[in-house]
Structures are given as C-alpha cells and as structure tokens.
Protein backbone atom coordinates (compact mmCIF):
# COMPACT_ATOMS: atom_id res chain seq x y z
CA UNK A 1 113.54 75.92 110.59
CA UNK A 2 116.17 77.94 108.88
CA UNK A 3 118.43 80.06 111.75
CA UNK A 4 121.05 82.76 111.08
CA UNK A 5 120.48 84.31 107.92
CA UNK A 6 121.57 87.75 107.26
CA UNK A 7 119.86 89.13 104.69
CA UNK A 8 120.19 92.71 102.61
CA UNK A 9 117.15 94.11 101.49
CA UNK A 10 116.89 96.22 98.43
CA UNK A 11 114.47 98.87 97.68
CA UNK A 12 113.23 99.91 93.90
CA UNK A 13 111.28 102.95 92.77
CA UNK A 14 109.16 103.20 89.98
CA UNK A 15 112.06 103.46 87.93
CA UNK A 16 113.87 101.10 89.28
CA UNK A 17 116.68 102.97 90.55
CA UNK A 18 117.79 101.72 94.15
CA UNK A 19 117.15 103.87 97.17
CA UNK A 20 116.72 104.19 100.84
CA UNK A 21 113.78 105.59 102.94
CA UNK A 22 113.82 106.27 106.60
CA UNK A 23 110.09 105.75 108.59
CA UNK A 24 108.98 104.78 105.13
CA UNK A 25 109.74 108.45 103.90
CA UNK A 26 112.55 110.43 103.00
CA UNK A 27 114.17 108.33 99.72
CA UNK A 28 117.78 108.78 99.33
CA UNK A 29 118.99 107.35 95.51
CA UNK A 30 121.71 104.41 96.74
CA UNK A 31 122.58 103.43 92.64
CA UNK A 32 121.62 101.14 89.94
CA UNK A 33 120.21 97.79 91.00
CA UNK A 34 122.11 95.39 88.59
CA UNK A 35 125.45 97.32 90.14
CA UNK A 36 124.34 96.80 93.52
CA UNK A 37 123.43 93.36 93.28
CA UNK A 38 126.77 92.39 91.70
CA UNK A 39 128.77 94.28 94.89
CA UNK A 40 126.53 91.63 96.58
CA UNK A 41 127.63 88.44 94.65
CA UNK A 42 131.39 89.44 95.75
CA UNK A 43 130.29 89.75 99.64
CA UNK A 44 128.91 86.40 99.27
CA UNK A 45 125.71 87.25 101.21
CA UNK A 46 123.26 84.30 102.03
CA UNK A 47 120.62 85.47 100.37
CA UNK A 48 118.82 88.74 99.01
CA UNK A 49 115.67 90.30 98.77
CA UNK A 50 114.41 92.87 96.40
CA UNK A 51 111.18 95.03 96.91
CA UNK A 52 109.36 97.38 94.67
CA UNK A 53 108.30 99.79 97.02
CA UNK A 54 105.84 101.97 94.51
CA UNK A 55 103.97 99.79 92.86
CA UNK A 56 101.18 99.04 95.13
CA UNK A 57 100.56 102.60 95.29
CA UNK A 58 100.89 103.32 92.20
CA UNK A 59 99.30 100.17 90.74
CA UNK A 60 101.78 99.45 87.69
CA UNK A 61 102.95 95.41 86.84
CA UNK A 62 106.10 93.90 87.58
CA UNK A 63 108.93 95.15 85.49
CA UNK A 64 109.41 91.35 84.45
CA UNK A 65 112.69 93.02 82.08
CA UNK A 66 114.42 94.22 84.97
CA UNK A 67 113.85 91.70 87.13
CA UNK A 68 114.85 89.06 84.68
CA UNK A 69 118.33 90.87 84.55
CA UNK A 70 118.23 90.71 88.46
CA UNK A 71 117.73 87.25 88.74
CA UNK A 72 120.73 86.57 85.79
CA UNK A 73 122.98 88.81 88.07
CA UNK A 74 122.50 87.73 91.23
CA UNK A 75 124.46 84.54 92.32
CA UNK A 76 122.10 84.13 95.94
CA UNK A 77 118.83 83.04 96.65
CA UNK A 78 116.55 86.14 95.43
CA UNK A 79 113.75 87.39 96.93
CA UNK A 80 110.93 89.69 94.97
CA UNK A 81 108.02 91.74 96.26
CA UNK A 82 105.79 93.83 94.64
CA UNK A 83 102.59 93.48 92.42
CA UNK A 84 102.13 89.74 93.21
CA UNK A 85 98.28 89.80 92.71
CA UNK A 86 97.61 86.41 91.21
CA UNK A 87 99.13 83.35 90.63
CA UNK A 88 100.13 83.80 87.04
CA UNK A 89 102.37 86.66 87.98
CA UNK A 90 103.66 84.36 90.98
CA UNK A 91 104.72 81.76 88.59
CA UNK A 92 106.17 84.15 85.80
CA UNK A 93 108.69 85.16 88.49
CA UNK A 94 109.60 81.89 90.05
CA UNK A 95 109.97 81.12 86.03
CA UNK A 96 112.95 83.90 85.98
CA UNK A 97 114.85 82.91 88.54
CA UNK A 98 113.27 84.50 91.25
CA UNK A 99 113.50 81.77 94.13
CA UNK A 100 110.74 83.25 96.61
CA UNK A 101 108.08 85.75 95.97
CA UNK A 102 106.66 88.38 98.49
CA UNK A 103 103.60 89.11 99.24
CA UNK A 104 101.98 92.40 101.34
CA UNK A 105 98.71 94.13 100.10
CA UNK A 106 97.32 91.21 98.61
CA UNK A 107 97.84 88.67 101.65
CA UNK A 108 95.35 91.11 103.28
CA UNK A 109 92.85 91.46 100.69
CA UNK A 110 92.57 87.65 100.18
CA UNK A 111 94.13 84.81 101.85
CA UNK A 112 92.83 82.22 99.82
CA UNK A 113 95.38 83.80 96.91
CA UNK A 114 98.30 82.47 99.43
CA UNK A 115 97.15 78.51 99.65
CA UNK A 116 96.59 78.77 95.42
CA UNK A 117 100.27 80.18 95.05
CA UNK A 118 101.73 77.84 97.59
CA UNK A 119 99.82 74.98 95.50
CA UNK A 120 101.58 75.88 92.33
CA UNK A 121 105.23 77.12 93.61
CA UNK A 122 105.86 75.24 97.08
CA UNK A 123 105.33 77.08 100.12
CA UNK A 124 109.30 77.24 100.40
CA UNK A 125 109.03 79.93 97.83
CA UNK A 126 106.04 81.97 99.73
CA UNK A 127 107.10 84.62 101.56
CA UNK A 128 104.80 87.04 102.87
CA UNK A 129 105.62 90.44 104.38
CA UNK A 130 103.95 92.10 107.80
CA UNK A 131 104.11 95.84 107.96
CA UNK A 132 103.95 96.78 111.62
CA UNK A 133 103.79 99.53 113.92
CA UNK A 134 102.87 100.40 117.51
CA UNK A 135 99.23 101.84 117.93
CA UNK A 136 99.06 102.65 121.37
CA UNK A 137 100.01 99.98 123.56
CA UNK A 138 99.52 97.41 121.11
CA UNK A 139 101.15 96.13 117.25
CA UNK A 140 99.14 96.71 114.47
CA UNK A 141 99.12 96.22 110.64
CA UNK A 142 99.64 98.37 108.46
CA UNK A 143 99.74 98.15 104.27
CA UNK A 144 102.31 101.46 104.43
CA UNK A 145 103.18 104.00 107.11
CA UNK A 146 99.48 105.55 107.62
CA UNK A 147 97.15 103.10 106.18
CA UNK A 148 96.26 100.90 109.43
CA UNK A 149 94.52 97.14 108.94
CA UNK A 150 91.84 96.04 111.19
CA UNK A 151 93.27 92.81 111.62
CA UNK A 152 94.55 91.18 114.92
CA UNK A 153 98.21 90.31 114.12
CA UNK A 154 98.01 87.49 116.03
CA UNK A 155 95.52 85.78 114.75
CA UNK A 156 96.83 87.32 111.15
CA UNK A 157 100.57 85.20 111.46
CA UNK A 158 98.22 82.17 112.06
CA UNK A 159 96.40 82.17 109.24
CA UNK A 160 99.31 83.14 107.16
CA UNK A 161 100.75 79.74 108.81
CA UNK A 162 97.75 77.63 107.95
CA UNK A 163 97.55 78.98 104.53
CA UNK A 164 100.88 77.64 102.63
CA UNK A 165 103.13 80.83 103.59
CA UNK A 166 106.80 78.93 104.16
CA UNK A 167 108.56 82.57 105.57
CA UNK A 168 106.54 85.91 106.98
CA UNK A 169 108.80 88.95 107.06
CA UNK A 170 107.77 91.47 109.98
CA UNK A 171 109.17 94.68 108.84
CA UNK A 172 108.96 97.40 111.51
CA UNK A 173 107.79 100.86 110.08
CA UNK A 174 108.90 102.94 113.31
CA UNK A 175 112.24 101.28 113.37
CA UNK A 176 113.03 101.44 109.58
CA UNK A 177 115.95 102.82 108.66
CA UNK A 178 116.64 104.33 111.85
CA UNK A 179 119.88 102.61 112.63
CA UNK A 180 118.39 102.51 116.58
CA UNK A 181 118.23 98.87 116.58
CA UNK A 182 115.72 95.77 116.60
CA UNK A 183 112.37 95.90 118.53
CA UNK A 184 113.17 92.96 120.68
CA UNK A 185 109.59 93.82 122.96
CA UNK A 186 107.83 92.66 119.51
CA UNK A 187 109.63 90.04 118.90
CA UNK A 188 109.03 89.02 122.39
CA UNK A 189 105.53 89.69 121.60
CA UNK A 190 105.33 87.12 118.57
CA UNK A 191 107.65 84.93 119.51
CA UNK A 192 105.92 82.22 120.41
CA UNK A 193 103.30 82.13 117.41
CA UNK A 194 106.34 81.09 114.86
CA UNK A 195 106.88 78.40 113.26
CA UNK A 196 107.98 79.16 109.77
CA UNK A 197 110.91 80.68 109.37
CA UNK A 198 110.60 84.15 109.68
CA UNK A 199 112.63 87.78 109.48
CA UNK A 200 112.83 90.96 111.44
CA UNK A 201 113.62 93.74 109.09
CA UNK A 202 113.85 97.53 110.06
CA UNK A 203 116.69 99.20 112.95
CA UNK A 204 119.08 97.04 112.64
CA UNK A 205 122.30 99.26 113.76
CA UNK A 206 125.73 97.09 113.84
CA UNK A 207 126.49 93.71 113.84
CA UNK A 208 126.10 93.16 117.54
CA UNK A 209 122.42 93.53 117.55
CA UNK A 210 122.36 91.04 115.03
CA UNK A 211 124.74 88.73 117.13
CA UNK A 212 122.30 90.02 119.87
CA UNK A 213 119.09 89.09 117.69
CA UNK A 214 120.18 85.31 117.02
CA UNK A 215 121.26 84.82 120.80
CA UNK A 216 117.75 86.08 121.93
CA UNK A 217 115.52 85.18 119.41
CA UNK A 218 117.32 82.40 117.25
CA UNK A 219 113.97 81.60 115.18
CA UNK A 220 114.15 84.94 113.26
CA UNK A 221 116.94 85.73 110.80
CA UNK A 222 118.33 89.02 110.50
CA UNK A 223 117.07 91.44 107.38
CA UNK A 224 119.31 94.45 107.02
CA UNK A 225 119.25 97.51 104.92
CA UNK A 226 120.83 100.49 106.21
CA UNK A 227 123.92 98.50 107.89
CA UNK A 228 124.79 97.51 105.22
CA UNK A 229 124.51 100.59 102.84
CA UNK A 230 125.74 103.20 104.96
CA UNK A 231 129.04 103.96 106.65
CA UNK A 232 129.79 106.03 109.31
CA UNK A 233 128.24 108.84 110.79
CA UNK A 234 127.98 110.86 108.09
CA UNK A 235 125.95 107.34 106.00
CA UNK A 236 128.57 107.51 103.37
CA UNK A 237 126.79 105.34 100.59
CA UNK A 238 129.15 101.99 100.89
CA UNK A 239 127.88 98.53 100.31
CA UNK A 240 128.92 96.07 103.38
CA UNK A 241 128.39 92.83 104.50
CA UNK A 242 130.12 91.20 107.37
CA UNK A 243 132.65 88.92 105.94
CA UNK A 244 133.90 85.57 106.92
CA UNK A 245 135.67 86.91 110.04
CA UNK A 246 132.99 89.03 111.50
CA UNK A 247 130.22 87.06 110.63
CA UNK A 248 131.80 83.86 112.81
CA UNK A 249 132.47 86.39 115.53
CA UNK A 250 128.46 86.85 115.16
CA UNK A 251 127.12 83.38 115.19
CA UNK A 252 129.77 81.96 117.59
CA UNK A 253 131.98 84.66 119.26
C-alpha cells in the first residue's frame, strides 16, 4: 500500500477558474488552473488532484479542452473528478493524460459502473471519493453538504473494495477548509476496514498534523488544500508545499 503522500487538491468551477470553499460554501477565486498547476510542477509535489466541483449539480460534461491542457502542464501524477458517469468518459480521460479518475455521485448510484471502469483502466487508476459528515453520533454519506445517503459507510468502503476501486478518498465536509485539523476519531473509526490505499482530505492545518497523521494512521496519505494555498492569518493567497527540508522533518523528524 502506498504511505506518505501529500497531496494538493484543486477545486474548478463551472468556468474553470480555481477557487476555495470553506464547509463546502463560501468560494474564494484562488487563479487560473494551468498557472496554478505549473507553481506545482516547481514544488515538485507527489502528486495532484483536480476536482470539478459544479458539475454534478449542474449536470454539464467534462471540459475534455481544459483538462487536456491540465494534463500537458502538469509534470505529477494527476488526479480528475467530476462527471465520470460511464466508462467511455473514464477512458477519454485516462486517454489525456489523466493518470486516475474520481468518482462520487455515480459510485452511489451504481456500483457495478466501478468493476466495468476498473476492467478497462486498472483499478490503480480508480479512485473513488467519500463525502462525509457527522449525523449525530455516527458518520454518514453525503453526495454534497446537505444531501445525506442512506448507506452504511461501512459496509459502503467494502463494497467499494470488492468492486475494482484501487484508492477511496474520505473527504470530511465539517472539517473542509477549516484549517482546525484532521478528524483523527474517524479515521480511528475506519481504520481498520482499509486496505487500498486511501486519503483524508479536509482540516488539514500545518505540517505537523500531517507529520501527526502518518505517525498515527500511516495507511492514509495526506490530501491538502488550504495549507497549501493560504498563508498566514490573514490566508494571503500563496501556493506552498513543504519542500525537501520540511517534508523529511515530516516523515522522519
């Protein structure tokens, strides 16, 4: 199982400008993508992930242009989400350059569409995204911040595991952009259903919860947005990544 990734994720709007939403709400424009993604390439990250975060809702297709001149740009492993229905439109992105795709909505509306995908691209390039949020005393499922699945999420990541996913992303709604850190209780929660390699994304505050994250829960890898967009208290927009130094002082200090 892959260990110790740290991971940026990108948001895009219908237009694909690049912003940043807190709770799932309250966008703040971060730039153009293409510019963004080349900052990236010079931080050397280990990979990156892209997700269209309007076009569920809005029910438009991939904008196979702009992701095509993602996929040219970027010099990491990319990830897309967003609009993967089928297995055509799976295969038209791994055909760009995209290396994984992710999946949300549809996962939940069909789970045979996950085994057919993995058949045709490798389940190394299936990644399938959890929202989640705390309903009571219990996680639930959600497809965005209000629209709650009646699905048991444990017995969810196990199908998703029996049907050809190779990496779930658990992306916390409450935590999201927050800055106040990873919900270890979930992962603690979860933990021992894993066995794909698997991220946490949403809170993450510094680099020593992510130093934290890999010490405690060394099957997840880390998936970042704010930390590494923002600076300072004031969330001056600069794009950051931990560099050679720091990220040592994270895996081993």
């Amino acid at each position: 199982m892959l260990k110790n990734r740290i991971i940026p994720f990108l948001l895009i709007d219908k237009n694909t400008d690049t912003i940043k939403t807190i709770n799932f709400s309250n966008r703040n424009y971060i730039g153009d993508i293409l510019n963004n993604i080349r900052i990236f390439n010079e931080k050397e990250v280990d990979e990156i992930a892209v997700l269209d975060i309007d076009i569920s809702n809005l029910n438009y297709k991939p904008n196979y242009e702009i992701i095509s001149k993602i996929a040219s740009v970027c010099r990491m492993p990319l990830t897309y989400g967003g609009g993967i229905k089928d297995v055509s439109t799976a295969k038209k992105l791994i055909n760009l350059g995209v290396e994984k795709i992710c999946i949300c909505s549809a996962a939940l509306e069909d789970i045979n569409l996950l085994k057919q995908i993995s058949d045709e691209i490798g389940s190394q390039s299936l990644s399938v995204c959890i929202n989640i949020k705390k309903k009571g005393n219990f996680y639930s499922v959600f497809t965005n911040k209000i629209q709650f699945v009646r699905v048991d999420l444990i017995e969810y990541i196990k199908k998703l595991q029996l049907n050809g996913v190779g990496e779930i992303i658990f992306n916390a709604i409450d935590e999201e952009g927050s800055l106040s850190g990873y919900d270890f209780s979930f992962l603690e929660t979860i933990n021992n259903y894993i066995n794909v390699p698997s991220i946490i994304l949403g809170g993450c505050s510094n680099y020593e919860n992510i130093k934290l994250l890999f010490k405690k829960f060394p099957k997840f890898a880390s998936g970042c947005s704010s930390v590494f967009i923002y600076k300072g208290k004031f969330k001056a927009v600069l794009i950051n990544y931990p560099s050679k130094e720091q990220k040592e002082y994270i895996l081993n200090g």
